[in-house]
Structure formats: structure tokens, C-alpha cells
Protein backbone atom coordinates (compact mmCIF):
# COMPACT_ATOMS: atom_id res chain seq x y z
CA UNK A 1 79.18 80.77 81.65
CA UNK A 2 80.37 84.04 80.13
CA UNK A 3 83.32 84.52 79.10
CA UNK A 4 85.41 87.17 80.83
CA UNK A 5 87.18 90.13 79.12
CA UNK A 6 90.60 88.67 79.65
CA UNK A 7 89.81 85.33 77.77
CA UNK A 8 88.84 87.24 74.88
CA UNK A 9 91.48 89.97 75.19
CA UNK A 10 94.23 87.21 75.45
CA UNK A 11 93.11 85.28 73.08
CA UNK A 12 92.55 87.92 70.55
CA UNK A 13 96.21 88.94 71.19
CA UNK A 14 97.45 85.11 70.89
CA UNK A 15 95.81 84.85 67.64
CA UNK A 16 96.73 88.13 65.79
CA UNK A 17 100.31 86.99 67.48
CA UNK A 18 100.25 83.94 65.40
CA UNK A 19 98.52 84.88 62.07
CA UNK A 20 101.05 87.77 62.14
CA UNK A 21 104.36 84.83 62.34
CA UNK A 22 101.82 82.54 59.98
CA UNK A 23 102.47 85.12 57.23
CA UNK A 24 105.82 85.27 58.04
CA UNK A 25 106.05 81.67 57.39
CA UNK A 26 104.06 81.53 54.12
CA UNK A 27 106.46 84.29 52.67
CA UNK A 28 109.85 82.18 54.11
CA UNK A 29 108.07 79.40 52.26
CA UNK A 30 107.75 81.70 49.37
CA UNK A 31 111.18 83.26 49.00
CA UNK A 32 112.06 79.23 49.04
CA UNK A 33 109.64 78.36 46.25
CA UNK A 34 107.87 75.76 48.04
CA UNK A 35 104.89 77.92 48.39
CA UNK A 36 101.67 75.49 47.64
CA UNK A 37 97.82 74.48 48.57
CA UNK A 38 99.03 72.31 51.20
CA UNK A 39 101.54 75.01 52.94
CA UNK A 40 98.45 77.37 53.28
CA UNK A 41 96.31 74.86 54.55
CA UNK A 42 98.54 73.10 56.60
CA UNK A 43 99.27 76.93 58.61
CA UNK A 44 95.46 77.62 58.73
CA UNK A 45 95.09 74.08 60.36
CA UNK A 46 98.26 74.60 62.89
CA UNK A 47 97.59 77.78 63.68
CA UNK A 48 94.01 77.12 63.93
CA UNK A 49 94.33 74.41 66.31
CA UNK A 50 96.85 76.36 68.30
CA UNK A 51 94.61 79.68 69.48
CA UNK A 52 91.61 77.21 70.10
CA UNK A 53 94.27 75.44 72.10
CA UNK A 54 94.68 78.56 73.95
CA UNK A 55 91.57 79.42 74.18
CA UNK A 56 90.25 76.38 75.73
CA UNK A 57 92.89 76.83 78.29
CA UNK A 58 92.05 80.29 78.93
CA UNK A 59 88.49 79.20 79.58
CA UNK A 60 89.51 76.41 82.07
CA UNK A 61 91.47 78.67 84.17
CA UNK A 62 88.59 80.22 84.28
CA UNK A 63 86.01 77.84 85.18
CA UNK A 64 88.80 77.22 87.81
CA UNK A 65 88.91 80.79 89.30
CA UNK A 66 85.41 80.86 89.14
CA UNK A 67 85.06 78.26 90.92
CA UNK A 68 87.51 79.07 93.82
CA UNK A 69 85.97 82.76 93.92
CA UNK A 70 85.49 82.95 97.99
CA UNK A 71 87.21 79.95 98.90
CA UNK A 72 89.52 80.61 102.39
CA UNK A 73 92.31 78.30 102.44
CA UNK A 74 93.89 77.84 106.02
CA UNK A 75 96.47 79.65 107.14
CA UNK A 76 100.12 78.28 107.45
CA UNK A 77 102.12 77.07 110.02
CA UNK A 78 103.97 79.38 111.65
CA UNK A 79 107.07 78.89 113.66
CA UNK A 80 108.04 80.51 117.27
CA UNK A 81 109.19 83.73 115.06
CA UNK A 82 105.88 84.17 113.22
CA UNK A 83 107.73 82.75 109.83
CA UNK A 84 106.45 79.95 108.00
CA UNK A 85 107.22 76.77 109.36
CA UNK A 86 109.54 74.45 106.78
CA UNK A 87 108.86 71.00 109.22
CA UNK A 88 104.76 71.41 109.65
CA UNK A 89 102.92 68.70 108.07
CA UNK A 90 101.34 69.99 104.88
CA UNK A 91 97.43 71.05 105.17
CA UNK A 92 95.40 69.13 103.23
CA UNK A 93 93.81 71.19 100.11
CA UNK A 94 90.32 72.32 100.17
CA UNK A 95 87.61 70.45 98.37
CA UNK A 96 87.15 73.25 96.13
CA UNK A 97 90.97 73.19 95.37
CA UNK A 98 91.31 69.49 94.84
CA UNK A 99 88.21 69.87 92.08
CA UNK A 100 89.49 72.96 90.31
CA UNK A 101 93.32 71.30 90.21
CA UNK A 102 91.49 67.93 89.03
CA UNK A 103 89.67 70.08 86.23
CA UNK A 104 92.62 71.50 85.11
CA UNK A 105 94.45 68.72 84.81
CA UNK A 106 91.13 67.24 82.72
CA UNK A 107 91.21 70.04 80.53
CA UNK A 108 95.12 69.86 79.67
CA UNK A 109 94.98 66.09 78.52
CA UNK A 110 92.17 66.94 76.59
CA UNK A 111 93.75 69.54 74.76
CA UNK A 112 96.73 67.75 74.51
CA UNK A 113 94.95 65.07 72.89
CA UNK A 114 93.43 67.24 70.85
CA UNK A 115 96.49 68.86 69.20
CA UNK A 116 98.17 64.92 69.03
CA UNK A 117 94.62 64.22 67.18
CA UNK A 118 95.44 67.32 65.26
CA UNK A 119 98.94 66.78 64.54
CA UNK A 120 98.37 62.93 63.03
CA UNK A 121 95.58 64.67 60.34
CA UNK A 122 98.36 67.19 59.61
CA UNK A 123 100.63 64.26 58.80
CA UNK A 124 98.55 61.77 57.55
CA UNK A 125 96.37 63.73 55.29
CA UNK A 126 97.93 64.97 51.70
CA UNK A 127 96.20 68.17 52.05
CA UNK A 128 97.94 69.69 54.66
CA UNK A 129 102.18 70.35 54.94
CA UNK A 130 103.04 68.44 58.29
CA UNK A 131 106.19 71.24 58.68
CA UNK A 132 103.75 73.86 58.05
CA UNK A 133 101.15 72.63 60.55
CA UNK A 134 103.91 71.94 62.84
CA UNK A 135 105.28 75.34 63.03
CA UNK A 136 101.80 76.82 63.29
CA UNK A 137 101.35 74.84 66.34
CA UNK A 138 104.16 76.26 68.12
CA UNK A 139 103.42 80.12 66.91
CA UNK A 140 101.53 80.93 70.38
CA UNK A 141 104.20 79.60 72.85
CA UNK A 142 106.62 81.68 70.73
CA UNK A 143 103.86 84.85 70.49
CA UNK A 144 104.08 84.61 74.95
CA UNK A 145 107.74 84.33 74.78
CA UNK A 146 108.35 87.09 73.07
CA UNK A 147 105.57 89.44 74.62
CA UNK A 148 107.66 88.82 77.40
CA UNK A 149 110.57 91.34 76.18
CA UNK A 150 108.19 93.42 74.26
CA UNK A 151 105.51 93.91 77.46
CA UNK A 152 106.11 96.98 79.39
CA UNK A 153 107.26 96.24 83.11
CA UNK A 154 104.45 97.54 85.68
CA UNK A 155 106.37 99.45 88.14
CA UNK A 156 104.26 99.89 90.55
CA UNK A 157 103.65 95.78 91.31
């Protein structure tokens, strides 16, 4: 599978997002003197965690696109006015939808077990801050949040 232009461009954006509020944490952590070994290595392993996070969700909407790329799904019930209808029975999914919904929902408790996995070394082991790795886990949720006022509006969609 190759991986399209959009994973990487996302991703790339994600993770420069996150090393960029990383440093901002290290120098917080600074100005409060508690910079050590274990706050540097506990952000490298949050933050590192986090963007493969991403990634690997990136690539399984992929595989899921992918994978729907040509799929018709049947048309909805209309009413005696051409609208939807609110009281049709709902169509069943296609195959190829139930698959690519069960694959995502596969890939999102892996990764969630991942980052639990990840989150028990970062408080378990004495090489790594917990807070630190915490934080850094949390940087790309706040990097999309916030690309979300900085992002300029596409007025012609």
C-alpha cells in the first residue's frame, strides 16, 4: 500500500504541531526549574507515541477509503415530495461498508491500547516524567484544535 500525499502531509503538520508545543513545555518546565533527563524523555516518548498515533489513524482511514473506492450505496427513501423519508426502514450497509467500519473500529482499539500500553511505561518506568509524557500525548488533539482558528476558511465550498 502506498501511502497517499495527505497521510504524509497531515502527519508532517501534526508532528511539527507538537514538537513545536513540546518545546514549549520543556522551557515552562525550565522557567520552573524542574527541567531534567526524565522531562526530556518523558516528551520525546508522549509526543512520540502521539504522531504515530496519528499516523496510524491516518493510514486506516485510508485503507478504509481505499477500500470503498467505487462502492454505490443505495439510494434513500424518498417520500411523496421527493425528500428523504424520516419513517423508511433503514437500508442495510454494504458489505464493503460493514468491513471498512469493522476495520476502523479494529484499528482505534488498537491504538488505544497502544497509547494505554504507552502511558503505563510512562508511569511505571523512572526514566520518563508521567506529566511530561502525559501532556505530550495530548499535543496533537490540541495542534487540530487550534488549526481550526488558524486554517483559512475555503470560500468557495
Amino acid at each position: 500500500m502506498k501511502i497517499q500525499p495527505a497521510v504524509r502531509t497531515e502527519t508532517a503538520r501534526i508532528a511539527m504541531g507538537t514538537a513545536c508545543l513540546s518545546l514549549v513545555m520543556l522551557l515552562v518546565f525550565a522557567l520552573l526549574g524542574r527541567l531534567d533527563v526524565t522531562v526530556v524523555l518523558g516528551t520525546l516518548w508522549g509526543a512520540g507515541a502521539a504522531i504515530l498515533n496519528f499516523f496510524l489513524m491516518a493510514l486506516s482511514v485510508q485503507r478504509a477509503a481505499e477500500s470503498m473506492n467505487g462502492v454505490t450505496l443505495p439510494p434513500e427513501p424518498l417520500d411523496e415530495n421527493g425528500d428523504p423519508d424520516p419513517d423508511a426502514p433503514p437500508q442495510p450497509p454494504a458489505p464493503e461498508v460493514q468491513r471498512a467500519k469493522h476495520r476502523m473500529q479494529l484499528s482505534y482499539t488498537g491504538r488505544m491500547l497502544l497509547l494505554v500500553g504507552v502511558a503505563i511505561v510512562a508511569l511505571t518506568a523512572p526514566c520518563f516524567h508521567p506529566v511530561a509524557a502525559a501532556l505530550a500525548l495530548l499535543f496533537p488533539r490540541l495542534v487540530i484544535f487550534l488549526r481550526g482558528f488558524v486554517k483559512p476558511k475555503n470560500k468557495e465550498a
